[in-house]
Protein backbone atom coordinates (compact mmCIF):
# COMPACT_ATOMS: atom_id res chain seq x y z
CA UNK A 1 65.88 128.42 84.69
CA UNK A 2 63.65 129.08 87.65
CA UNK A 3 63.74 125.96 89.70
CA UNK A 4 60.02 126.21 90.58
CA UNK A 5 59.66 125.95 86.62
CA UNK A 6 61.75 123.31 86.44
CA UNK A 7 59.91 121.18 89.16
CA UNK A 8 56.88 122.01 87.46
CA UNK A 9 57.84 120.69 84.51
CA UNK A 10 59.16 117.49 85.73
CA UNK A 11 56.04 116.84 87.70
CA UNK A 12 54.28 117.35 84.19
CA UNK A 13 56.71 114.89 81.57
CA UNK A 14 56.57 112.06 84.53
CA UNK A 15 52.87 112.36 85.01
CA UNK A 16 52.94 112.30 80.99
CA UNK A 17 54.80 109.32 80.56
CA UNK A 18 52.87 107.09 83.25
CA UNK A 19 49.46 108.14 81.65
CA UNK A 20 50.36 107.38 77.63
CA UNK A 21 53.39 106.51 75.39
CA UNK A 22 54.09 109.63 73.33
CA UNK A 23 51.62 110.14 70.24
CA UNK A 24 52.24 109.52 67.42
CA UNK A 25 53.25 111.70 64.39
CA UNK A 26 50.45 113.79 62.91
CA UNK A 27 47.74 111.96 65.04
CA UNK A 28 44.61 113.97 65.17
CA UNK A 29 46.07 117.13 63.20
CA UNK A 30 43.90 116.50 59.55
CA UNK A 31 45.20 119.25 57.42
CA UNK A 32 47.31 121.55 59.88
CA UNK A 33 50.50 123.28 59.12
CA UNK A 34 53.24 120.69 59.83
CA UNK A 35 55.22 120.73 63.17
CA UNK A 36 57.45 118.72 65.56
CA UNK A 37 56.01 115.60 67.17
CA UNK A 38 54.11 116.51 70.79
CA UNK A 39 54.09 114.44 74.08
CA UNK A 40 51.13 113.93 75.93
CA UNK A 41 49.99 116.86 78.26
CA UNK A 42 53.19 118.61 77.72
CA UNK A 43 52.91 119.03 74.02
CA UNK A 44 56.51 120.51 72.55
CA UNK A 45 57.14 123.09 75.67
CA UNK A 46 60.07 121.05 76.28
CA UNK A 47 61.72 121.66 72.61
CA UNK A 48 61.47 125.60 73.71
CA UNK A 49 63.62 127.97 75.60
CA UNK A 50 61.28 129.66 78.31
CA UNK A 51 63.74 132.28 78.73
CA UNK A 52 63.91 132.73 74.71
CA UNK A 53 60.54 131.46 73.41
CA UNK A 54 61.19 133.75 70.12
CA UNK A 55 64.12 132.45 69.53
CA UNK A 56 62.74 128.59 69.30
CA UNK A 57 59.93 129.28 67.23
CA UNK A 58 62.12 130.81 65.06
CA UNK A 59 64.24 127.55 64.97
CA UNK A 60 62.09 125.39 64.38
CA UNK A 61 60.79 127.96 61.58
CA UNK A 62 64.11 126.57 60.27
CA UNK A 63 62.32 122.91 60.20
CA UNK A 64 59.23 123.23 59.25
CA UNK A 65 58.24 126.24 57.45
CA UNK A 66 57.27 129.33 57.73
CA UNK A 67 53.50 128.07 58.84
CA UNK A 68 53.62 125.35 61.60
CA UNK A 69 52.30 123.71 64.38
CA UNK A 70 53.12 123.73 67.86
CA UNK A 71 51.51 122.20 70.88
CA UNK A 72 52.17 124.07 74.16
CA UNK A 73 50.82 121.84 76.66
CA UNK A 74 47.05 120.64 75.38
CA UNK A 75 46.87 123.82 73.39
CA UNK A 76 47.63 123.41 70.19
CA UNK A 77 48.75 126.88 68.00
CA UNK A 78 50.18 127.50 64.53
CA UNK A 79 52.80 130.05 63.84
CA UNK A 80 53.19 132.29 61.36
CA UNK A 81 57.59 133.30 60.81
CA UNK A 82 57.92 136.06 58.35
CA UNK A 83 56.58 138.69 56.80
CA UNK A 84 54.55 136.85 53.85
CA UNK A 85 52.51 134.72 56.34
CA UNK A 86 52.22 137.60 59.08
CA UNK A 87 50.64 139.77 56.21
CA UNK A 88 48.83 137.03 54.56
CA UNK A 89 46.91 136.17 57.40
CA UNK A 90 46.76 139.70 59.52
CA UNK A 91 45.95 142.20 56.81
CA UNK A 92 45.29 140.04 53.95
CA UNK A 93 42.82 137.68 55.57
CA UNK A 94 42.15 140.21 58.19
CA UNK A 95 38.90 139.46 59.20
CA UNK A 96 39.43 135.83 59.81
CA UNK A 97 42.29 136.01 61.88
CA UNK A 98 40.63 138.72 63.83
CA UNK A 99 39.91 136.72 67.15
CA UNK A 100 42.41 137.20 70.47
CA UNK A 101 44.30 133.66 71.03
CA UNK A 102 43.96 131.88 74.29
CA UNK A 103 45.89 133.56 76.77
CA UNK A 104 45.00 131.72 80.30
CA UNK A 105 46.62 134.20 82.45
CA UNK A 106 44.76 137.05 80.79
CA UNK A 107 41.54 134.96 80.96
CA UNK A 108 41.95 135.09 84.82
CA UNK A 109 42.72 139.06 84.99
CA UNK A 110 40.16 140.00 82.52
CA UNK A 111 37.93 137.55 82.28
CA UNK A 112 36.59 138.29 78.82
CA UNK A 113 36.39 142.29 79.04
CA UNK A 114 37.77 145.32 77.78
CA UNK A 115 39.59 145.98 74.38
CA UNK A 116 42.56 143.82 74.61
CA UNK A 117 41.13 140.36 75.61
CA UNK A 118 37.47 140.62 74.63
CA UNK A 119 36.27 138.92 71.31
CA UNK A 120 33.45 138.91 68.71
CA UNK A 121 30.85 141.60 69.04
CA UNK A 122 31.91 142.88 72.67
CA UNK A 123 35.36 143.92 71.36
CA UNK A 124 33.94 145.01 68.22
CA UNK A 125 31.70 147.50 69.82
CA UNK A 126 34.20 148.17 72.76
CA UNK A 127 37.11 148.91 69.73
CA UNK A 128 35.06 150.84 67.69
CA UNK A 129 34.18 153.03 70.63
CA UNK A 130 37.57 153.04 72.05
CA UNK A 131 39.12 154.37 68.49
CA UNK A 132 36.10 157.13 67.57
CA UNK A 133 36.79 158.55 71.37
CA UNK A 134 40.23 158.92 71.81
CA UNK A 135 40.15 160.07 68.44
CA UNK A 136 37.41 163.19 69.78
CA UNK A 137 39.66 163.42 72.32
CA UNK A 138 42.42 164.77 70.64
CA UNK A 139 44.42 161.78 69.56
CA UNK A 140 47.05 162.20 66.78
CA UNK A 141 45.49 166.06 66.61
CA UNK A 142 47.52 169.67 67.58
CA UNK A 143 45.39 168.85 71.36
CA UNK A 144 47.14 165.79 72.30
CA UNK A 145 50.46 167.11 70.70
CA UNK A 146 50.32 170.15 72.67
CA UNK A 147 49.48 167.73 76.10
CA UNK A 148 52.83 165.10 74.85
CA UNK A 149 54.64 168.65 74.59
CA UNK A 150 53.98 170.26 77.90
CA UNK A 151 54.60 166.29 79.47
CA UNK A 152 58.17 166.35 77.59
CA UNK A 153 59.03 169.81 79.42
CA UNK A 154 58.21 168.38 82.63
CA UNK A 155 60.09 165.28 81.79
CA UNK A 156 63.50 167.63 80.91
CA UNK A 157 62.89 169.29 83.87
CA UNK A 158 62.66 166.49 86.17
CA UNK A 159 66.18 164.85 84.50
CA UNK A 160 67.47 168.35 85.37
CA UNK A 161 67.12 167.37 89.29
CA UNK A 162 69.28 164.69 88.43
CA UNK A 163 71.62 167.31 88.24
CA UNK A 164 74.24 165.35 85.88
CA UNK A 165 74.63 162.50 88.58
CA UNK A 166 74.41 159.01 87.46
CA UNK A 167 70.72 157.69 88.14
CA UNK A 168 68.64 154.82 87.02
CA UNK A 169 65.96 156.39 84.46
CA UNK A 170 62.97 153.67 84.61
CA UNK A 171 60.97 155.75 86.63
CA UNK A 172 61.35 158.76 85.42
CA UNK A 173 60.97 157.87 81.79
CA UNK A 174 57.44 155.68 83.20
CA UNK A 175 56.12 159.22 84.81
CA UNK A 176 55.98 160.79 81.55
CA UNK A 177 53.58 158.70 79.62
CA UNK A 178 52.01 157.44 82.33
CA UNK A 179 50.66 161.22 82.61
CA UNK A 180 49.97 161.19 78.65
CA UNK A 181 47.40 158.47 79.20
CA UNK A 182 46.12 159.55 83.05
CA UNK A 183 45.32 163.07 81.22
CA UNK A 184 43.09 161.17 78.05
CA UNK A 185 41.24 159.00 80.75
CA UNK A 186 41.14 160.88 83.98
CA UNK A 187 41.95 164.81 82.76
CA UNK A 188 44.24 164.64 85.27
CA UNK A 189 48.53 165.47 85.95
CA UNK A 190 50.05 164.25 88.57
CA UNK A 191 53.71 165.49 89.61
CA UNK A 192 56.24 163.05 89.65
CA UNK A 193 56.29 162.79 93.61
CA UNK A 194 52.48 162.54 93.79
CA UNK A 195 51.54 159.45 95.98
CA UNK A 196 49.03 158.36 93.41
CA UNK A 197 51.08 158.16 90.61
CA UNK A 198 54.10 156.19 91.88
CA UNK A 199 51.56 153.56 93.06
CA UNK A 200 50.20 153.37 89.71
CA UNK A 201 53.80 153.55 88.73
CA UNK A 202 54.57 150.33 91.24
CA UNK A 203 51.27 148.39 89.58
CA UNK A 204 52.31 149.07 86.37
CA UNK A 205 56.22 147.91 86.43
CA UNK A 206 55.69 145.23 88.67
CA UNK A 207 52.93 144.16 86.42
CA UNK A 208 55.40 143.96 83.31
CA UNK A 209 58.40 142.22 84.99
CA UNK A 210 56.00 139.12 86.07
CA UNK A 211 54.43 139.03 82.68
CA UNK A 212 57.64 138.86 80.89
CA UNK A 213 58.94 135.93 83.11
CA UNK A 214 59.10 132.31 82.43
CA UNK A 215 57.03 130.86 85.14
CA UNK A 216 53.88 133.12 83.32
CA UNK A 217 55.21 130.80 80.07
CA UNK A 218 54.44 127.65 81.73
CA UNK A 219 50.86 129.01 83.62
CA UNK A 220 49.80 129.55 80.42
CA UNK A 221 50.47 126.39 78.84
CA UNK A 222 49.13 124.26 82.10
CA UNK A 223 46.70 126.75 83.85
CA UNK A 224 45.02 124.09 85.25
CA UNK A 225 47.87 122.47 87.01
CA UNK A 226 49.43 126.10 87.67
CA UNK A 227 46.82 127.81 89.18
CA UNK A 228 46.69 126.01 91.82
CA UNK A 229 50.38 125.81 92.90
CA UNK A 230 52.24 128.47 94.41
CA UNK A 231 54.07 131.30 91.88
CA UNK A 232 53.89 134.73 90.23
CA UNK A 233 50.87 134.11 88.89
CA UNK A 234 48.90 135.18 91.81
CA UNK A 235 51.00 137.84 92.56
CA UNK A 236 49.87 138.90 88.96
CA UNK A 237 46.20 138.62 89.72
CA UNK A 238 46.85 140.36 93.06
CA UNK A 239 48.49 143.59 90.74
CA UNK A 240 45.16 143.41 88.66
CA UNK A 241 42.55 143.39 91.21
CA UNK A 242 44.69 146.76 92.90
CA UNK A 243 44.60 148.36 89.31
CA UNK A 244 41.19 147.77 89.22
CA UNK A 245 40.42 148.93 92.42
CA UNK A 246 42.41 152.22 91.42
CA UNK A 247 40.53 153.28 88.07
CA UNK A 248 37.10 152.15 90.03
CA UNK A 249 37.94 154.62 92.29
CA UNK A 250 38.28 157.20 89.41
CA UNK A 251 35.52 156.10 88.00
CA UNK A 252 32.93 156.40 91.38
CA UNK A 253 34.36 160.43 91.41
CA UNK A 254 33.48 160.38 87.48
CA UNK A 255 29.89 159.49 88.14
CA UNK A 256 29.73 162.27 90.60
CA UNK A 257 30.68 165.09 88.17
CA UNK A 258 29.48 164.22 85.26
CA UNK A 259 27.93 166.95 83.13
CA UNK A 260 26.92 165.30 79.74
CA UNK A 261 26.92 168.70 77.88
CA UNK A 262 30.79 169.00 78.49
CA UNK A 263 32.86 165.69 78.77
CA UNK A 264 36.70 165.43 79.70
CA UNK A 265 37.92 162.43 79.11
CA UNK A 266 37.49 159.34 78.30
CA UNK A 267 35.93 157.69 81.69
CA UNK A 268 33.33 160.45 80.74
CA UNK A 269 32.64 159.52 77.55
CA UNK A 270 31.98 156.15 78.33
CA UNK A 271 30.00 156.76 80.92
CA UNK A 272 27.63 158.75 78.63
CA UNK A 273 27.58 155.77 76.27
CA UNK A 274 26.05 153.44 79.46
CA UNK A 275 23.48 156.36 80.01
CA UNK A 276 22.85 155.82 76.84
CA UNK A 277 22.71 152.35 76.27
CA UNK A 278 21.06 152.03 79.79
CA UNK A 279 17.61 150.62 77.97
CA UNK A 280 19.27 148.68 75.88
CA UNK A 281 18.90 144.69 77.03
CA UNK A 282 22.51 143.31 76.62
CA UNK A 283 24.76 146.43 76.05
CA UNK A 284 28.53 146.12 76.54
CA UNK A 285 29.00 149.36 78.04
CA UNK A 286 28.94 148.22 81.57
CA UNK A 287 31.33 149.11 84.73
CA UNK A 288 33.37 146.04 84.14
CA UNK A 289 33.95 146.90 80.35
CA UNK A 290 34.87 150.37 81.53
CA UNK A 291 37.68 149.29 83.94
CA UNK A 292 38.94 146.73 82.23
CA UNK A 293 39.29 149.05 78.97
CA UNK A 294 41.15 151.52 80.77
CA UNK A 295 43.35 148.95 82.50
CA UNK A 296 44.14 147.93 78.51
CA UNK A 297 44.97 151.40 77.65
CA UNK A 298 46.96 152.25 80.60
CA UNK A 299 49.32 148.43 80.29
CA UNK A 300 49.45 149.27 75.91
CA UNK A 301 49.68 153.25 76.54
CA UNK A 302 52.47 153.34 79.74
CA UNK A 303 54.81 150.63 80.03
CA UNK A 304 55.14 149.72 75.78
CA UNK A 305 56.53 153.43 75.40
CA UNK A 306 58.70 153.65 78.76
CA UNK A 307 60.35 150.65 78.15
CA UNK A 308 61.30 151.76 74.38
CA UNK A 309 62.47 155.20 75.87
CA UNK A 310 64.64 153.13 78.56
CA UNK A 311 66.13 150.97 75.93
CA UNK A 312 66.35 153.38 73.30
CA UNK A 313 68.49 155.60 75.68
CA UNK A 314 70.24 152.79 76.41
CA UNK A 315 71.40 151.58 72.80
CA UNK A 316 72.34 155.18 72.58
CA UNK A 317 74.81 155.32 74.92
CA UNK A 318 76.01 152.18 73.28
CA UNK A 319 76.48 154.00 69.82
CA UNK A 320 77.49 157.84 71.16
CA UNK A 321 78.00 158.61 67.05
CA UNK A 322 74.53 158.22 66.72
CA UNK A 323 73.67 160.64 69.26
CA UNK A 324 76.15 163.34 67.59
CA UNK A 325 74.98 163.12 64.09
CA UNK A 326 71.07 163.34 66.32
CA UNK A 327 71.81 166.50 68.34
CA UNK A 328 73.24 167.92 65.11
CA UNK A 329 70.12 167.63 63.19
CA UNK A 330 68.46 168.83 66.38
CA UNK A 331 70.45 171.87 66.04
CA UNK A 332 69.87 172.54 62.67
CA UNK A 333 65.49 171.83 62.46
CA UNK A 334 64.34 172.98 65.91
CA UNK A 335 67.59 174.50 67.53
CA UNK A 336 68.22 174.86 71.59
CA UNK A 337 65.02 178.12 72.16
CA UNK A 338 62.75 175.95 70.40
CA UNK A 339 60.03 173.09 71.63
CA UNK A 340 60.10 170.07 69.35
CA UNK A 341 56.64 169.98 67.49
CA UNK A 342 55.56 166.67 64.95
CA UNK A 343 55.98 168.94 62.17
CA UNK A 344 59.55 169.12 62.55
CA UNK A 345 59.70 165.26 62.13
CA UNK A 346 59.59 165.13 58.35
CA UNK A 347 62.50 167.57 58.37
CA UNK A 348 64.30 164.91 60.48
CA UNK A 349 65.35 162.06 58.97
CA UNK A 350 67.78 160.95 60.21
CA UNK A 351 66.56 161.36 64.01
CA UNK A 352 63.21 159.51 62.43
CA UNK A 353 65.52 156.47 61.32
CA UNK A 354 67.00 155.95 64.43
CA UNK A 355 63.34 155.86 66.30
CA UNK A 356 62.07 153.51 63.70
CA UNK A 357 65.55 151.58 64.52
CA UNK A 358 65.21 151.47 67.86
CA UNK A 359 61.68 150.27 67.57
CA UNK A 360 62.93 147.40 65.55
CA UNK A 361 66.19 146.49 67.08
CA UNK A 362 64.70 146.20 70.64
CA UNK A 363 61.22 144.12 69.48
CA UNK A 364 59.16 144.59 72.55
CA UNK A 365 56.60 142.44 71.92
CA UNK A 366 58.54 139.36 70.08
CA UNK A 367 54.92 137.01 69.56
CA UNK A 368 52.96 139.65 69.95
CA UNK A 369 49.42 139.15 71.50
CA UNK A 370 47.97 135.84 69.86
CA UNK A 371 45.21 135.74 67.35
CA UNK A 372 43.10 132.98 67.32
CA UNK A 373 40.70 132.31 63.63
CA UNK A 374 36.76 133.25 63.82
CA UNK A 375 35.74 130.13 61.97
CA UNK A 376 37.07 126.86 59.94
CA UNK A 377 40.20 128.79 57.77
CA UNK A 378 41.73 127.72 54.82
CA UNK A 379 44.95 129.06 55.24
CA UNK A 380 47.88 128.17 51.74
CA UNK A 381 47.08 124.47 51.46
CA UNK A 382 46.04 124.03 55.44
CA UNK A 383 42.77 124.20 57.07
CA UNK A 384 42.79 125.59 60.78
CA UNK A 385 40.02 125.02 62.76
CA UNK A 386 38.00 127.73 64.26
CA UNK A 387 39.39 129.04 67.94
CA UNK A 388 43.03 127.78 66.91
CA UNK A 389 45.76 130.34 68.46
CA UNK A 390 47.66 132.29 65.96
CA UNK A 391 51.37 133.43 66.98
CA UNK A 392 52.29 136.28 64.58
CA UNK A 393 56.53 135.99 65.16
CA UNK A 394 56.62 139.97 64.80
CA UNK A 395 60.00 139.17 65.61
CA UNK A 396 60.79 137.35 62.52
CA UNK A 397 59.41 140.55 60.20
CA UNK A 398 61.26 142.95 62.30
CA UNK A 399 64.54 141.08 61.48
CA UNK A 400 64.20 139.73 58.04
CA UNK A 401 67.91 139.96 56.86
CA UNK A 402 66.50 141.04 53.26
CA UNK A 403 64.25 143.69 54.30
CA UNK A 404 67.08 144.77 56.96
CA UNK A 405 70.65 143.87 55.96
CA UNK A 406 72.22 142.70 58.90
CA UNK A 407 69.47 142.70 61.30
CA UNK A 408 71.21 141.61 64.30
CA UNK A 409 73.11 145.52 64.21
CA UNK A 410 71.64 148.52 65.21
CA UNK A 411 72.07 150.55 62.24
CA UNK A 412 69.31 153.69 61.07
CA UNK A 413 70.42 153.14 57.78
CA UNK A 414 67.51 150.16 57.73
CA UNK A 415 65.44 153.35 57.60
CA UNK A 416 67.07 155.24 55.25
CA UNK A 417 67.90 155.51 51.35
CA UNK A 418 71.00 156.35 49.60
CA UNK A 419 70.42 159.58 49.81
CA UNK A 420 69.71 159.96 53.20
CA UNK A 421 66.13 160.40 53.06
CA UNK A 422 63.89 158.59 55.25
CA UNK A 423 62.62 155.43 53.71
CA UNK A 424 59.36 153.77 54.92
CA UNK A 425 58.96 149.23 55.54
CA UNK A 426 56.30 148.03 55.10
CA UNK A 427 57.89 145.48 57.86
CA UNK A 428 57.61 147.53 59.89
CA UNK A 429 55.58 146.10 62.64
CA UNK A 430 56.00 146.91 66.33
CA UNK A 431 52.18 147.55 67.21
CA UNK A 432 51.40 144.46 64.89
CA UNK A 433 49.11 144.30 62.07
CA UNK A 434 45.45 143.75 60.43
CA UNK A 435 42.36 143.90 62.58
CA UNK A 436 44.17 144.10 66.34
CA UNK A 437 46.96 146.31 65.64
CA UNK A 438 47.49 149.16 68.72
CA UNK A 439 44.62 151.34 69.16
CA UNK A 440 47.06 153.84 70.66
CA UNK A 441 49.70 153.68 67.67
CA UNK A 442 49.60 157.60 66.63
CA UNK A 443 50.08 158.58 70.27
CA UNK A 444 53.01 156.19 71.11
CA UNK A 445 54.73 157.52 67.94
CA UNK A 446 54.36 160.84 68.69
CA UNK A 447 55.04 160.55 72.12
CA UNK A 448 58.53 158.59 71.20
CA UNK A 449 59.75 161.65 68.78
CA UNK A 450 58.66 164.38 71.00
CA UNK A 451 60.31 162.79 74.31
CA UNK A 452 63.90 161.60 72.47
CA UNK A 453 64.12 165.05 70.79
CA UNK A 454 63.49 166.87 74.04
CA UNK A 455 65.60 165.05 75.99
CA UNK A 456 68.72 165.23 73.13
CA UNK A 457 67.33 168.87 72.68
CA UNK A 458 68.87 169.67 76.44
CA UNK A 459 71.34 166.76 77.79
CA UNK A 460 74.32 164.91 76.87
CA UNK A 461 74.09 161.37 77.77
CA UNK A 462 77.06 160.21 79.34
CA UNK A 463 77.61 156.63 80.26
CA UNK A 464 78.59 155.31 83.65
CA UNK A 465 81.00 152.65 81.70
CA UNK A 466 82.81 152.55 78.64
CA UNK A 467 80.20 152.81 76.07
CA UNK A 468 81.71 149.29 74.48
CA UNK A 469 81.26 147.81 77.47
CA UNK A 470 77.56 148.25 77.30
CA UNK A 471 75.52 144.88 77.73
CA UNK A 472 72.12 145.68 75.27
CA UNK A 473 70.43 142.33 75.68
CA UNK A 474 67.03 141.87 76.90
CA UNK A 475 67.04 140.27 80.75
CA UNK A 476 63.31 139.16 79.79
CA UNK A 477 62.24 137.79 76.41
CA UNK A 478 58.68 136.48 77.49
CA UNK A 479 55.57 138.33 77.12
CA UNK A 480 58.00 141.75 76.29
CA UNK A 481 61.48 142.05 75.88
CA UNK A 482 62.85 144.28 79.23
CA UNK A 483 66.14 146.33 78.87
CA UNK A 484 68.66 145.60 81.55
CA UNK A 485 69.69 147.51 84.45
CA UNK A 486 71.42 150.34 83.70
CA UNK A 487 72.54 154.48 85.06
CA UNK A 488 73.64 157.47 82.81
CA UNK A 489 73.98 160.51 83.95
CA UNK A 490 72.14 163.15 81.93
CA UNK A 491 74.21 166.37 81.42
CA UNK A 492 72.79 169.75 80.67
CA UNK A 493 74.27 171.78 77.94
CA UNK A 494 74.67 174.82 79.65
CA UNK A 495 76.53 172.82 82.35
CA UNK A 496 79.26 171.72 79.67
């Protein structure tokens, strides 16, 4: 562990200890889900792996149920483990577990606005927009599948300057739907060398690799105490105050052009809805909802989808069989002459298992975001106090050993029936469920099958090690799960 983290937490359990004697068991809870027994100030973050956090909750799961209650520092939460209380609460209850869960750290960077953080009416209106416009603008239509097409030819033919050598794919594989999402909100394409885009490239990654750390674990159980010593945390806000910078920027040359007879994109759009709204006394369609929106869509649109094509590439050069029986299908649906289309997909089975595989296998977002409840819940036998933080373990769905035999294995038969056709889950959950589930869902599936078929559609993956030497595990289970370092050397077909 981090020794900074460490210190930190020492500081906290001896200052605990000297203030008040540990509490004791069940004091203050009323009717909440059962759970281990806190200390003072630093609640149970002492019973939990930083490095893991899924991992604990899902032991102590084990203990207590699948509904319990944690304490992570003063906050207190209850977590929902498997798929019966995930869907019982996020779907059917939907409306009560709509709120987003404290989230300090997100608090600081957003402070309340945009789509991912906001709550009540602001993110109702902000949503609502959000889904009606990038629906306009082409989103899970021919027009965005025709933009995701051209971005996955530009994506083969920047692996094809890699000319077979081993290289490290993260940026490339970022480039790609980074540009997706910059042509949505800004109608713009940048080439992969463009200045602007590998700073929004650097923003973005360095963004995700300080989210997913421990140290952003412990600000967010003791932000008070945090803040104010040194850490990531404020090279975090730093990152977000650049990004912000950069799509206000975008947004001043938006204003400029702006013909409301004939909007682009989506900074367009919403700045017809302020125009609009302009009389209106308290409307939430201000500058600051308008950045901080697209600085949602850009962290849920980019890095979710590049870091499931980094470790999906990478779990298939782990399993080279899979990639055969791929390219095979490949062959036989769109053949070599032939750009992939989403059409083909139902044709595809098999190549559809093994995205819906890869999906679950590498769990990106383990906890995902937290709920918290709009109002007093009863929840089974429990009542949970309005504002109480809801962890959905997304984790524990994704790997239910009934739903998925052997979950631990990556195996595409999870996805398909005896017969070899795909087979839907409704466990299925990587962009969670109910109320808050991924406005950009349709485009990050699309996106996935068009890029992986493209890029089997032209190379051979070839491994820089012996494929069973291949280390799969996550170097970051925090926020997101991150795929570790890794080169292959993508080989052209007409090359072999």
């Amino acid at each position: 562990m981090d020794p900074s983290v460490v210190i930190a937490l020492g500081l906290l359990l001896c200052i605990s200890f000297l203030l008040i004697l540990p509490w004791k068991k069940g004091f203050g809870r009323g009717k909440l889900p059962p759970g281990p027994v806190p200390l003072p100030i630093v609640g149970n973050i002492l019973q939990l792996d930083l490095k893991n956090i899924p991992e604990s909750l899902c032991k102590l799961a084990k203990e207590y149920g699948p509904v319990f209650t944690l304490h992570l520092g003063v906050k207190r939460v209850v977590v929902l483990h498997g798929y019966k209380a995930v869907k019982e609460a996020l779907i059917d209850h939907g409306d009560k577990f709509a709120d987003r869960g404290h989230m300090p750290i997100f608090e600081v960077i957003r402070n309340g606005f945009g789509l991912g953080m906001s709550n009540g009416e602001r993110w109702k209106e902000i949503r609502r927009f959000s889904l009606m416009t990038l629906r306009n603008l082409g989103m899970g239509k021919r027009s965005i599948e025709e933009r995701v097409q051209e971005e996955a030819k530009n994506l083969v033919e920047e692996l094809r300057k890699t000319k077979g050598l081993p290289c490290d794919p993260t940026f490339i594989l970022g480039c790609a739907p980074c540009n997706v999402i910059c042509s949505i909100i800004f109608q713009k394409h940048f080439e992969y060398k463009d200045q602007k885009l590998l700073y929004l490239m650097k923003l973005l990654d360095e963004n995700s690799k300080i989210l997913s750390s421990p140290w952003i674990q412990v600000y967010n159980s003791f932000p008070s105490l945090v803040h104010y010593l040194p850490g990531s945390h404020h090279e975090v806000i730093k990152i977000s105050h650049l990004l912000n910078e950069f799509i206000l920027e975008e947004v001043k040359e938006h204003q400029q052009t702006l013909d409301t007879s004939d909007p682009w994109d989506f900074i367009d759009c919403f700045l017809m809805k302020m125009e609009q709204e302009k009389q209106k006394q308290q409307s939430e369609f201000t500058i600051e909802n308008l950045v901080y929106t697209v600085a949602d869509l850009f962290d849920a649109g980019t890095e979710t989808t590049s870091t499931t094509l980094r470790y999906g590439l990478l779990l298939l050069l782990k399993h080279p069989e899979i990639i055969g029986k791929m390219q095979e299908e490949i062959d036989r649906v769109i053949g070599r002459n032939q750009s992939p289309c989403m059409e083909d997909r139902n044709k595809m089975p098999y190549t559809n298992a093994v995205i819906h595989e890869i999906q679950r296998h590498i769990d990106l977002v383990p906890t995902s975001l937290p709920h918290a409840v709009t109002d007093d819940v009863q929840f089974r036998q429990y009542i949970i106090p309005k504002g109480t933080t809801i962890i959905p373990l997304l984790c524990s769905v994704l790997y239910d050993d009934e739903e998925f035999p052997n979950p631990d294995k990556f195996d595409p038969h999870h996805f398909l029936d005896e017969s070899g056709k795909f087979k839907k889950s409704d466990y299925f959950m990587p962009f969670s469920a109910g109320k808050r589930i991924c406005v950009g869902e349709s485009l990050a599936r699309m996106e996935l099958f068009l890029f992986f078929t493209s890029i089997l559609q032209n190379f051979t993956l070839k491994s820089t090690i012996n494929p069973k030497d291949i280390d799969t595990s996550p170097v970051a289970s925090g926020f997101g799960k991150l795929p570790p370092f890794y080169e292959l050397c993508f080989l052209p077909f007409k090359d072999m």
